[in-house]
C-alpha atoms as a PDB file:
ATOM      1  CA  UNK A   1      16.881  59.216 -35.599  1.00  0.00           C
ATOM      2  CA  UNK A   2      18.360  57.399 -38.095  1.00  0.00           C
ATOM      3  CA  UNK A   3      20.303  59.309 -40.740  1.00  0.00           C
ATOM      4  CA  UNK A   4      19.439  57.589 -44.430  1.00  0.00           C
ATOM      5  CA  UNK A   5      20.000  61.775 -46.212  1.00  0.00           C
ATOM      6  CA  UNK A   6      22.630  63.626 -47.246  1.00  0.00           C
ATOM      7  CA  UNK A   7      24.027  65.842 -44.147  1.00  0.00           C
ATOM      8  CA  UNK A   8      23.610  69.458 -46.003  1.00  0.00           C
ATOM      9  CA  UNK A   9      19.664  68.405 -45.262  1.00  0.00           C
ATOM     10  CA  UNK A  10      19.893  67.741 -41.687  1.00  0.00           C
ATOM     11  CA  UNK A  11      22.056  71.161 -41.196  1.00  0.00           C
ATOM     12  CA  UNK A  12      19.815  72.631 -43.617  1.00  0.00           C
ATOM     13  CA  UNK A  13      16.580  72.505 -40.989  1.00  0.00           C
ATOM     14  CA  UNK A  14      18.463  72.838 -37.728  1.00  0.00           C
ATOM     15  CA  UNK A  15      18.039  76.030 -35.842  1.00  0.00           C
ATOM     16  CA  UNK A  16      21.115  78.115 -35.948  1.00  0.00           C
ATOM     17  CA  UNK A  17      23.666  76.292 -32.619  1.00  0.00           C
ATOM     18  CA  UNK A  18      21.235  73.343 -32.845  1.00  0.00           C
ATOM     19  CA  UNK A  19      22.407  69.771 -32.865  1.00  0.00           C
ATOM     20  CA  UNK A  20      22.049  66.515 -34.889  1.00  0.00           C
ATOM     21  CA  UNK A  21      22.088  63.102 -33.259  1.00  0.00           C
ATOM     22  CA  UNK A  22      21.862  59.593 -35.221  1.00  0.00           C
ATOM     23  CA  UNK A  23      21.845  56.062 -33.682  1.00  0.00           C
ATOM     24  CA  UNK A  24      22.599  54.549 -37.088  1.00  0.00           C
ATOM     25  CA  UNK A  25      22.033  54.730 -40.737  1.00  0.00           C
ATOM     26  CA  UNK A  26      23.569  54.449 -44.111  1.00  0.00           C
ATOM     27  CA  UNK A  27      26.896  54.044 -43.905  1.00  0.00           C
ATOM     28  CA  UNK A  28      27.878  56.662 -46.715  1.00  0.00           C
ATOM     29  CA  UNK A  29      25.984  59.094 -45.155  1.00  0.00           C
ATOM     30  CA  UNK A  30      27.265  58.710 -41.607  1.00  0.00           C
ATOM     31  CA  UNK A  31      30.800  59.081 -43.315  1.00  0.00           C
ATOM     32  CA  UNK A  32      29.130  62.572 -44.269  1.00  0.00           C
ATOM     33  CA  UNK A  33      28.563  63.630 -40.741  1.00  0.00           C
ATOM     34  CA  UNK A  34      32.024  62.076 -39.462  1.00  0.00           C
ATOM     35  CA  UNK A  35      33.705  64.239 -42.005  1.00  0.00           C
ATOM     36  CA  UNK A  36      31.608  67.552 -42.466  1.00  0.00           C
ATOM     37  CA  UNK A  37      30.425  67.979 -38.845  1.00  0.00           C
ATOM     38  CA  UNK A  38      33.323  70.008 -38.095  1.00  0.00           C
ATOM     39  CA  UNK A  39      33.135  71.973 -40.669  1.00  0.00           C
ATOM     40  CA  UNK A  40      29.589  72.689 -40.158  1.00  0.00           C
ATOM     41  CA  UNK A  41      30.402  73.531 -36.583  1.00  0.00           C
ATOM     42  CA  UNK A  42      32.760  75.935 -37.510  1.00  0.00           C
ATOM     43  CA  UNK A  43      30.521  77.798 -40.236  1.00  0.00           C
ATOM     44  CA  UNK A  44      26.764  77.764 -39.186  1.00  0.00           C
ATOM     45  CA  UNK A  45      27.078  76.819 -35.334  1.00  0.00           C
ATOM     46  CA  UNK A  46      25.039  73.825 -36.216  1.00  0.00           C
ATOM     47  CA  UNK A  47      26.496  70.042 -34.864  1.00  0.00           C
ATOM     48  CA  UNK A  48      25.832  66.777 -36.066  1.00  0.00           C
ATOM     49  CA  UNK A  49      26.577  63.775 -33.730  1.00  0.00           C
ATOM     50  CA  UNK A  50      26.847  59.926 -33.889  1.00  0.00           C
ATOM     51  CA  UNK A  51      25.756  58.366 -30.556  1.00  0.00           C
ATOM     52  CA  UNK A  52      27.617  55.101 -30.428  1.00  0.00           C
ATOM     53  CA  UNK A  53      25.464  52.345 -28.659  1.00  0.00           C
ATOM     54  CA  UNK A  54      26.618  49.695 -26.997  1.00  0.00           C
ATOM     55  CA  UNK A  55      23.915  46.834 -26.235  1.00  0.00           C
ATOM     56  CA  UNK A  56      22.577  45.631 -23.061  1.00  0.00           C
ATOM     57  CA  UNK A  57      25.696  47.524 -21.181  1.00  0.00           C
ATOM     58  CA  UNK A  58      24.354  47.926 -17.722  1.00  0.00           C
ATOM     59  CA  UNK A  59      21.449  45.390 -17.971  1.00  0.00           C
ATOM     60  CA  UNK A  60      23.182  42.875 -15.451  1.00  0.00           C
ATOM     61  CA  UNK A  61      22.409  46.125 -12.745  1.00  0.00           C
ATOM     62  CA  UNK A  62      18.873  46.773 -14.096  1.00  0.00           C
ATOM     63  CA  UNK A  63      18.041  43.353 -13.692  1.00  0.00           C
ATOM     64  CA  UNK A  64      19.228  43.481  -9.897  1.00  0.00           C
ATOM     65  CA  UNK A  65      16.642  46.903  -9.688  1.00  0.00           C
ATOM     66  CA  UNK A  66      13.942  45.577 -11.004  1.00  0.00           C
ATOM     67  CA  UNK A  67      14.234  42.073  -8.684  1.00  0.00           C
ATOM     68  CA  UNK A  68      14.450  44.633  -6.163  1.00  0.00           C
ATOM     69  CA  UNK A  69      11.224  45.736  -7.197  1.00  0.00           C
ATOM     70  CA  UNK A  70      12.724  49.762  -7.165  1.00  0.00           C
ATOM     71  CA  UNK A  71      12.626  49.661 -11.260  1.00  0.00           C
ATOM     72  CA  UNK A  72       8.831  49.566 -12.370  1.00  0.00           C
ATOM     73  CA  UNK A  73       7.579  49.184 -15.884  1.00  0.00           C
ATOM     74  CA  UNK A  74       5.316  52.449 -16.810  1.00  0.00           C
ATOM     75  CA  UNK A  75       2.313  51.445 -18.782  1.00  0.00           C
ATOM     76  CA  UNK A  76       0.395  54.374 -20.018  1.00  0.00           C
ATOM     77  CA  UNK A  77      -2.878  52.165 -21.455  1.00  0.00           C
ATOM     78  CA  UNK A  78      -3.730  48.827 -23.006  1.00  0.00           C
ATOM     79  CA  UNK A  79      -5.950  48.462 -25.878  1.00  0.00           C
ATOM     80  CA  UNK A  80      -7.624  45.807 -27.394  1.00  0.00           C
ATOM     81  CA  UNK A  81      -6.257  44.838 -30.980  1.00  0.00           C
ATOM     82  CA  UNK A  82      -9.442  46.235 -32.791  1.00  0.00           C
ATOM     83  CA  UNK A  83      -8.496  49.965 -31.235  1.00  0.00           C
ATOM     84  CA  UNK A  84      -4.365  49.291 -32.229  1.00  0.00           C
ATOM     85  CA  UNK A  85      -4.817  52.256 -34.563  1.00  0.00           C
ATOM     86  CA  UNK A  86      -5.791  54.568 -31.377  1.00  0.00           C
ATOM     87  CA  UNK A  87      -2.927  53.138 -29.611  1.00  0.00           C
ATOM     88  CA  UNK A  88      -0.500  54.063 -32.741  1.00  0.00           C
ATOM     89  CA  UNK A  89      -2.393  57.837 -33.101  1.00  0.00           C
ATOM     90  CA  UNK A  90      -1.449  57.932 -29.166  1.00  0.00           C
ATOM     91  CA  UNK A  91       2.303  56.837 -29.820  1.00  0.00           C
ATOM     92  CA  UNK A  92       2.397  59.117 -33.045  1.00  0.00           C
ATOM     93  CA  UNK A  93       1.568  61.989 -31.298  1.00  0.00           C
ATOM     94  CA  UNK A  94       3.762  61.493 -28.003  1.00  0.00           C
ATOM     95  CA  UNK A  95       0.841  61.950 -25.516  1.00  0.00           C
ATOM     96  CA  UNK A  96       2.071  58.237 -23.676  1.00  0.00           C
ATOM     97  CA  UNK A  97       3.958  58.620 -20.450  1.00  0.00           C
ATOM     98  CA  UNK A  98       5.258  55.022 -20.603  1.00  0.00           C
ATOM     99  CA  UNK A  99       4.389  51.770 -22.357  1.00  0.00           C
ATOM    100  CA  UNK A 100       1.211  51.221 -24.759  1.00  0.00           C
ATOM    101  CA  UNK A 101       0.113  47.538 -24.434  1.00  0.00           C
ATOM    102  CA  UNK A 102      -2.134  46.154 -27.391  1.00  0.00           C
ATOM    103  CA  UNK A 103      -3.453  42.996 -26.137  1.00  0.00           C
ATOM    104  CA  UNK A 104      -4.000  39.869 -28.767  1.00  0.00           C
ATOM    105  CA  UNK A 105      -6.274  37.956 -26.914  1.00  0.00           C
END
């Protein structure tokens, strides 16, 4: 998720010891979780996290799996572009088990 509200509204719908986690956002608000978490931790048992990402780290060794042909892409269905919204209701409602194609041809 990315975080673009105020942290008291992402503690404020957590289950009580439930947990938080943003890729990214505003950066005022991320300052927020940096510097409440803890204190949230301490008072309601609820965490909020920051997962730091760093880009294509390991894609050198996915590469060598997949031209080993024991990484496979998953593709759950192709649709035609006229039935992209079906393909979006699919997506929207996580029923995919791997990639949703939308062919433009």
């Amino acid at each position: 998720m990315k975080t673009n509200r105020p942290a008291r509204d992402y503690v404020r719908v957590l289950k009580p010891a439930g947990t938080y986690v943003t890729v990214g956002g505003l950066t005022g608000y991320l300052l927020q979780l940096l510097l409440l978490g803890p204190w949230f931790a301490l008072t309601g048992r609820r965490r909020l996290r920051i997962l730091a990402l760093k880009p294509n780290q390991g894609l050198a060794h996915l590469r060598e799996l997949f031209d080993a042909g024991k990484l496979l892409p998953v593709i759950d269905r192709s649709y035609a572009l006229p039935d992209s919204a079906e393909a979006f209701r699919r997506f929207g409602a996580a029923l995919h088990r791997g990639k949703l194609i939308i062919d433009l041809v």
